[in-house]
C-alpha atoms as a PDB file:
ATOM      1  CA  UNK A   1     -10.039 -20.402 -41.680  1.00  0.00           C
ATOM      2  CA  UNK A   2      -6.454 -19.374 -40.092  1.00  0.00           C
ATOM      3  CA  UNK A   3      -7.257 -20.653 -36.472  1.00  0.00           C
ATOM      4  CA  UNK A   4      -4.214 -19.138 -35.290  1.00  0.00           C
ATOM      5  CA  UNK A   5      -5.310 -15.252 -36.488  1.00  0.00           C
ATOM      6  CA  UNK A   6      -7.326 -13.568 -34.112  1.00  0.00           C
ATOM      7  CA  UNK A   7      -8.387 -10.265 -34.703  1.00  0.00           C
ATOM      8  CA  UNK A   8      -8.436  -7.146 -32.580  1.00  0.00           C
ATOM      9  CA  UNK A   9     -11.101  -4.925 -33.817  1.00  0.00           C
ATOM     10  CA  UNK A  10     -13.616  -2.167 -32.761  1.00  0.00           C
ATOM     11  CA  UNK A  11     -13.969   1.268 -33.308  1.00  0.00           C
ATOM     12  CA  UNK A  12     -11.740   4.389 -33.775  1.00  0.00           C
ATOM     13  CA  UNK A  13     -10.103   6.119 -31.020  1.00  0.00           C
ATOM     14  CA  UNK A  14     -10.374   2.959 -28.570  1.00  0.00           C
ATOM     15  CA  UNK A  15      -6.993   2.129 -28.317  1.00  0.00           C
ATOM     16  CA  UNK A  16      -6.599  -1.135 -30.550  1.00  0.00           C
ATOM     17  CA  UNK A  17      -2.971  -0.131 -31.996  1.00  0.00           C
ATOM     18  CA  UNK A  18      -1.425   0.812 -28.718  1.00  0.00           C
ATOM     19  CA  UNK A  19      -2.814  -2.458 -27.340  1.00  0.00           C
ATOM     20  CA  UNK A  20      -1.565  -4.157 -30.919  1.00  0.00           C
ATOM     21  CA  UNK A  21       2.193  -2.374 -30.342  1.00  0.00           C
ATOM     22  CA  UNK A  22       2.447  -4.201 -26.648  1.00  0.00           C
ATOM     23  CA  UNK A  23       1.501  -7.977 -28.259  1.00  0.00           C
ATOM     24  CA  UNK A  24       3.874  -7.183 -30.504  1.00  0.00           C
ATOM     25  CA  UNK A  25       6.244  -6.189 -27.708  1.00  0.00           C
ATOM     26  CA  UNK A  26       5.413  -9.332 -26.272  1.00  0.00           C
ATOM     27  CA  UNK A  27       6.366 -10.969 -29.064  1.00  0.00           C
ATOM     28  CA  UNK A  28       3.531 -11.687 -31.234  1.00  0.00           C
ATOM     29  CA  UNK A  29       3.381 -11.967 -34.540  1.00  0.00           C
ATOM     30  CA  UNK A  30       1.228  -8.729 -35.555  1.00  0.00           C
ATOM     31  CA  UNK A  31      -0.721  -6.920 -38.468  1.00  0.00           C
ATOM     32  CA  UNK A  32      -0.869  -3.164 -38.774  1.00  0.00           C
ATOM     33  CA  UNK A  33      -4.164  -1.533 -39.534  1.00  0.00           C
ATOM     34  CA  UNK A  34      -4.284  -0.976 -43.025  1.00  0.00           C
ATOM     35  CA  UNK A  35      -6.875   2.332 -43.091  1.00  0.00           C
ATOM     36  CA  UNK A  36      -4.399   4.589 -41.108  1.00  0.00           C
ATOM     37  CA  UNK A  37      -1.299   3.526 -43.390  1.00  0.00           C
ATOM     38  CA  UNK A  38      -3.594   4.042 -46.720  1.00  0.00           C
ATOM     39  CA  UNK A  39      -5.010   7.367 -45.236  1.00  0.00           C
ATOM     40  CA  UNK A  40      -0.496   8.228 -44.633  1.00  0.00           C
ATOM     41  CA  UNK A  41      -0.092   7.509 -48.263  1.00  0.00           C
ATOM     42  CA  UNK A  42      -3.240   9.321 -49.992  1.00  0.00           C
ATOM     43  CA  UNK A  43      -2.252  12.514 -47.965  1.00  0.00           C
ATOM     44  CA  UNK A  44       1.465  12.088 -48.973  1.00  0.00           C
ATOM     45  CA  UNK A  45       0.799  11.879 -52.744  1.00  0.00           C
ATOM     46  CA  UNK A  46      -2.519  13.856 -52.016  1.00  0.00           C
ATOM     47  CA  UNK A  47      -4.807  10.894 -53.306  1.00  0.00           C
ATOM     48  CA  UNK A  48      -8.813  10.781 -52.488  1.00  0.00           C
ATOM     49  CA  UNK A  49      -8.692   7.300 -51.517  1.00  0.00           C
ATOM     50  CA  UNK A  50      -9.855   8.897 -48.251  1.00  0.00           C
ATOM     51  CA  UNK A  51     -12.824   7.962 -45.493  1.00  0.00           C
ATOM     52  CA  UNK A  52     -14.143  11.765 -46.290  1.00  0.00           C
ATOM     53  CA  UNK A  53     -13.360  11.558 -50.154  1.00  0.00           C
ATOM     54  CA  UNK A  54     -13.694   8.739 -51.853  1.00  0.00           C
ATOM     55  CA  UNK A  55     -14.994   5.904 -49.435  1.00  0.00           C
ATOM     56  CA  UNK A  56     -15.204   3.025 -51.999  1.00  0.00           C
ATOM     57  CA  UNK A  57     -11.936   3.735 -53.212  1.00  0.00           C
ATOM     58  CA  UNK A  58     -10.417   3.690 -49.168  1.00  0.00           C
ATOM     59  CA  UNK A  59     -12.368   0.420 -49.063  1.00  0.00           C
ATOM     60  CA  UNK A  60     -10.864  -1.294 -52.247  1.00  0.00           C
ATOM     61  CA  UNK A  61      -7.681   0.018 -50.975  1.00  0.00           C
ATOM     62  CA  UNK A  62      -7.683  -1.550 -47.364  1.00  0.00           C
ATOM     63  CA  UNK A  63      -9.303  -4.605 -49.268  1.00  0.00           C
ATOM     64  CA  UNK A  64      -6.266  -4.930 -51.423  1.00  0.00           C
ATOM     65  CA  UNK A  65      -3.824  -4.610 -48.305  1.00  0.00           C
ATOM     66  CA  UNK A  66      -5.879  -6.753 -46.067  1.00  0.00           C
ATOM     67  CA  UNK A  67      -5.597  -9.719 -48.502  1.00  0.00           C
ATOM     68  CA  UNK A  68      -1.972  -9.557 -49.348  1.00  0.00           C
ATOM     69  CA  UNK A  69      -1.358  -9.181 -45.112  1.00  0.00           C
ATOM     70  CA  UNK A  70      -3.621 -12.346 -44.899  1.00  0.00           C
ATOM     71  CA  UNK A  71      -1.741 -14.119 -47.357  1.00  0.00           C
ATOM     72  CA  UNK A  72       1.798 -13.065 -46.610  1.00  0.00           C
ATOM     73  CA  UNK A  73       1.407 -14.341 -42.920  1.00  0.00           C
ATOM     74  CA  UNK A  74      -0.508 -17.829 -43.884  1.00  0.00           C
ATOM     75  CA  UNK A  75       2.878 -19.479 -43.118  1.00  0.00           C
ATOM     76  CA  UNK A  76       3.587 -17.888 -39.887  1.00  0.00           C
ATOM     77  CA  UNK A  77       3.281 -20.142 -36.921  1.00  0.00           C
ATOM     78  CA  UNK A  78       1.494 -18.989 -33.672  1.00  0.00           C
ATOM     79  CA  UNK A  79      -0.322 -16.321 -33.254  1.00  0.00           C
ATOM     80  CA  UNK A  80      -1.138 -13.827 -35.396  1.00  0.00           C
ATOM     81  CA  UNK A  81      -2.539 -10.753 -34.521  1.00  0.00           C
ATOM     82  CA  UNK A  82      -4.491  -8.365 -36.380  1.00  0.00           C
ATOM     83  CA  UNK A  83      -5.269  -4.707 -36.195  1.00  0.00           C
ATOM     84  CA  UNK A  84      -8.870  -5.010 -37.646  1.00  0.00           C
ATOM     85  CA  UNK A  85     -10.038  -7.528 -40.201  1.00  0.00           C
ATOM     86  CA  UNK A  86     -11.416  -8.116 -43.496  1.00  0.00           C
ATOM     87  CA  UNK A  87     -15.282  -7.818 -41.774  1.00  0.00           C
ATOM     88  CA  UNK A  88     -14.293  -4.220 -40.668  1.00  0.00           C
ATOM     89  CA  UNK A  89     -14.415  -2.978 -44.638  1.00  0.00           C
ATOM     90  CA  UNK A  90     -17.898  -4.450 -44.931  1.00  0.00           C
ATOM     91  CA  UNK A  91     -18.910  -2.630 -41.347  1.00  0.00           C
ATOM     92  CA  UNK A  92     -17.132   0.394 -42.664  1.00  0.00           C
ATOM     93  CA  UNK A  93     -19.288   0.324 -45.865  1.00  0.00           C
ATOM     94  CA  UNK A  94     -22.383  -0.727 -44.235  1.00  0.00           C
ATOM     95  CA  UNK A  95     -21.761   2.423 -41.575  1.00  0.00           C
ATOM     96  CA  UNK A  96     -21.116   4.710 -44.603  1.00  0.00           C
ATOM     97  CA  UNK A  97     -24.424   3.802 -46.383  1.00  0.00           C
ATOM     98  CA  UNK A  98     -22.470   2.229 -49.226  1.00  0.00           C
ATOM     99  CA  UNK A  99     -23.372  -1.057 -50.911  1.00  0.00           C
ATOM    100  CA  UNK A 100     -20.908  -3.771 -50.347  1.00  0.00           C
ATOM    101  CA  UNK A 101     -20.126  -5.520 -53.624  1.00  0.00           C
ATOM    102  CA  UNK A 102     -20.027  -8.868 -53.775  1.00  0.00           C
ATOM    103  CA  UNK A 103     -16.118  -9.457 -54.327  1.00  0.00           C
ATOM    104  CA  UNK A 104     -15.868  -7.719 -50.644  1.00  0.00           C
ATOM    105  CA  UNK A 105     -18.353  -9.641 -48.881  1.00  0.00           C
ATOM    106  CA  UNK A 106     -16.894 -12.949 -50.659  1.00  0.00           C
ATOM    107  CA  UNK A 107     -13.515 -11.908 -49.121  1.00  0.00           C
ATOM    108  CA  UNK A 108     -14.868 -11.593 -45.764  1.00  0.00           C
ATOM    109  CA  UNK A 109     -16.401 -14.786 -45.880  1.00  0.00           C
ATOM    110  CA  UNK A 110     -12.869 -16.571 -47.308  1.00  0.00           C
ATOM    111  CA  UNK A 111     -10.205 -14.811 -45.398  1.00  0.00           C
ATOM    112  CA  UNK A 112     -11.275 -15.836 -41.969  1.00  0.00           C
ATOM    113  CA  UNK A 113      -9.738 -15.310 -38.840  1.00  0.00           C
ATOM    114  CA  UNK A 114     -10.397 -17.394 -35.691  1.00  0.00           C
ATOM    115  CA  UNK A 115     -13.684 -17.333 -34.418  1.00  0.00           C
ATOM    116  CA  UNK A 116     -12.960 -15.411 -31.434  1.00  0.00           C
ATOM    117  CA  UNK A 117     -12.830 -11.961 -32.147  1.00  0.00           C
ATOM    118  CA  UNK A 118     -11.798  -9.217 -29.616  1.00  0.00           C
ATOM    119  CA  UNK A 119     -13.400  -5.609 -29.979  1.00  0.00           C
ATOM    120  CA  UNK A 120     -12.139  -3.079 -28.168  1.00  0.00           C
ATOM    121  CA  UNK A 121     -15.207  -1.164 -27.247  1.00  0.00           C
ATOM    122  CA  UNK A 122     -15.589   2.569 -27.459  1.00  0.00           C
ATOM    123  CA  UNK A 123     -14.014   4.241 -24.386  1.00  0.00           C
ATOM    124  CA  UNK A 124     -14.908   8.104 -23.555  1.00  0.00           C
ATOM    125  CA  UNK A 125     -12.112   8.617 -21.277  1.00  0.00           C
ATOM    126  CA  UNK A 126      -9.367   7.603 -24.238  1.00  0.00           C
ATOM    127  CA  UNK A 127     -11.181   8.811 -27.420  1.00  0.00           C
ATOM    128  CA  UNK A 128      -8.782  11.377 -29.029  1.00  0.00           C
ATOM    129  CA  UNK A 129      -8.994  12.758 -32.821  1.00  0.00           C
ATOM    130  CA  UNK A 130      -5.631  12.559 -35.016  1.00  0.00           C
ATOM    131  CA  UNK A 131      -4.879  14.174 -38.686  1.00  0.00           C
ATOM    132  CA  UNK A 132      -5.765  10.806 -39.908  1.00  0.00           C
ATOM    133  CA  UNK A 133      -8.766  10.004 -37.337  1.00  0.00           C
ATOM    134  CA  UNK A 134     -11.226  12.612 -37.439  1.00  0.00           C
ATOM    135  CA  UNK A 135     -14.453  10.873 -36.422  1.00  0.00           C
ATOM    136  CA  UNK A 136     -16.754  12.676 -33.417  1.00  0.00           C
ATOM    137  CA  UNK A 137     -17.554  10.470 -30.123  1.00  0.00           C
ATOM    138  CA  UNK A 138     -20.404   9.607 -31.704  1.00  0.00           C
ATOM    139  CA  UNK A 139     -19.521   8.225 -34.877  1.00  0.00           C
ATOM    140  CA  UNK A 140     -17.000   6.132 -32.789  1.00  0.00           C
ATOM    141  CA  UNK A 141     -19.474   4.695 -30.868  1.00  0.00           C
ATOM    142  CA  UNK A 142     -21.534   4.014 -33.629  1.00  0.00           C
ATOM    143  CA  UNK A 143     -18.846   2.354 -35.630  1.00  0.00           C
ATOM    144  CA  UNK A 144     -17.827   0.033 -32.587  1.00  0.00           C
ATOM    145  CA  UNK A 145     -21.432  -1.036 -32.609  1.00  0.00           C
ATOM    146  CA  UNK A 146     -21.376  -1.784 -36.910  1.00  0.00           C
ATOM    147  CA  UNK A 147     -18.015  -3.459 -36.416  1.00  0.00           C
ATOM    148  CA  UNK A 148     -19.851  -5.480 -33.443  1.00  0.00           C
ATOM    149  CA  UNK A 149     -22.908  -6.270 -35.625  1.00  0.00           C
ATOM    150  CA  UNK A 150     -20.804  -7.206 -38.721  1.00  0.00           C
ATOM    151  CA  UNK A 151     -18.369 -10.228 -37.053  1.00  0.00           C
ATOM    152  CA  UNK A 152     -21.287 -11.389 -35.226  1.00  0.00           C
ATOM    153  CA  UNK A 153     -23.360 -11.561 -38.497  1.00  0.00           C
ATOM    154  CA  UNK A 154     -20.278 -13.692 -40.247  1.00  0.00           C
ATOM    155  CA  UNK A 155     -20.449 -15.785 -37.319  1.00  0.00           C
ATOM    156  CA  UNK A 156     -17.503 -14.281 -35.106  1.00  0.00           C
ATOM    157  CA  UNK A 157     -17.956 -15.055 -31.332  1.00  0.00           C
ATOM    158  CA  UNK A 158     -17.201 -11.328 -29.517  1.00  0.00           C
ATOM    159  CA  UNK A 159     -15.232 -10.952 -26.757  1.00  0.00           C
ATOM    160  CA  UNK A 160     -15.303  -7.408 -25.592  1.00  0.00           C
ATOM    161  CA  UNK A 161     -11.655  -6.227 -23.954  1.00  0.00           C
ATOM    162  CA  UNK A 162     -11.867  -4.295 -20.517  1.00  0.00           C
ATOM    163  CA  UNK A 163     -12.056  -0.825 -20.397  1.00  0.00           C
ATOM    164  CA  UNK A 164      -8.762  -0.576 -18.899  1.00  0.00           C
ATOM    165  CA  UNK A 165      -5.052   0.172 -19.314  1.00  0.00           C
ATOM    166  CA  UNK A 166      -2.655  -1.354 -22.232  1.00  0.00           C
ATOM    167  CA  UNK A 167      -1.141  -4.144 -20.095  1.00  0.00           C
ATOM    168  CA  UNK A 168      -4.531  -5.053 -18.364  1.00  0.00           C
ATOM    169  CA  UNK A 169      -5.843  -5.471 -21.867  1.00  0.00           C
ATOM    170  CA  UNK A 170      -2.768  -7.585 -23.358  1.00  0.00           C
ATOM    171  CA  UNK A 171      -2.731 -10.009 -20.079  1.00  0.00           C
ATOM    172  CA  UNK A 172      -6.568 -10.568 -20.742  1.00  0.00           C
ATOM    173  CA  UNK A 173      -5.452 -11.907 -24.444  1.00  0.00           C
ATOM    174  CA  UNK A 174      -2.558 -13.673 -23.193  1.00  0.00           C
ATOM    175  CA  UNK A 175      -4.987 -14.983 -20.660  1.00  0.00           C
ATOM    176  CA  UNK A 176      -7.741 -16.567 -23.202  1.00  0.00           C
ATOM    177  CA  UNK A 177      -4.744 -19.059 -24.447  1.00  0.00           C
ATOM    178  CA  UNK A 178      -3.709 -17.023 -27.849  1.00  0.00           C
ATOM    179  CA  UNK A 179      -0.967 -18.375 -28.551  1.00  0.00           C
END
């Protein structure tokens, strides 16, 4: 376990990578969510590694750029922060009705983070779609309640972020001593 990763996670369209963007301003060390830069790519070279085309294939993918992110920052010192985790693939599979094989599960298990994980929970007032997020309200709210289920399952302790603005939300990590 990395004590000094903590992971920012919860569902889509809650407002983890603006939230991710001002820790980094801040200057933390920080992870980029993998599924948005994969789902970039596969439209670029018009792949089907997508969440509506090929779902195990977006899985492996993240999977694969999740672990080299995990590795590559090992010898970072402070804080590292992450724009979802290794445990979101197995929520995402779980959510999709998908077995997880066991090589993903394994990783989740291996590459921890610390065991304080903060989920950004869905948020009405903030949910927008995007040309790489197209999930409805509802399968937002259902995934921030997978992704809640999942780290808790692995033995994550939750701590939910306020349902407030950008710097509210970075001064309430700042405030739980990451760092």
């Amino acid at each position: 376990m990395s004590d000094h990763f903590f992971v920012v996670t919860g569902g889509p369209g809650a407002g983890k990578t603006s939230l991710i963007t001002e820790l980094a301003r801040r200057g933390f060390h920080t992870i980029p969510e993998s599924g948005r830069a994969i789902i970039f790519e596969e439209l670029q070279r018009g792949g089907d590694a997508l969440p509506w085309a090929d779902r195990l294939a977006y899985a492996e993918r993240m999977l694969e750029q999740d672990l080299r992110a995990y590795s590559a920052t090992q010898a970072l010192s402070g804080a590292v922060i992450f724009d979802r985790g290794i445990p979101d693939i197995l929520g995402y599979l779980t959510l999709c009705g998908l077995p997880v094989p066991p090589h993903v599960a394994a990783a989740a298990k291996s590459a921890r983070h610390n065991r304080r994980a903060f989920l950004v929970p869905f948020w009405d007032k903030i949910f927008t779609q995007d040309s790489e997020r197209k999930q409805t309200r509802a399968e937002a709210e259902a995934t921030c309640a997978v992704i809640r289920e999942t780290y808790t399952a692995l033995g994550y302790q939750i701590t939910e972020l306020p349902r407030a603005d950008i710097t509210t939300r970075a001064d309430f990590i700042c405030a739980q001593r990451v760092n």
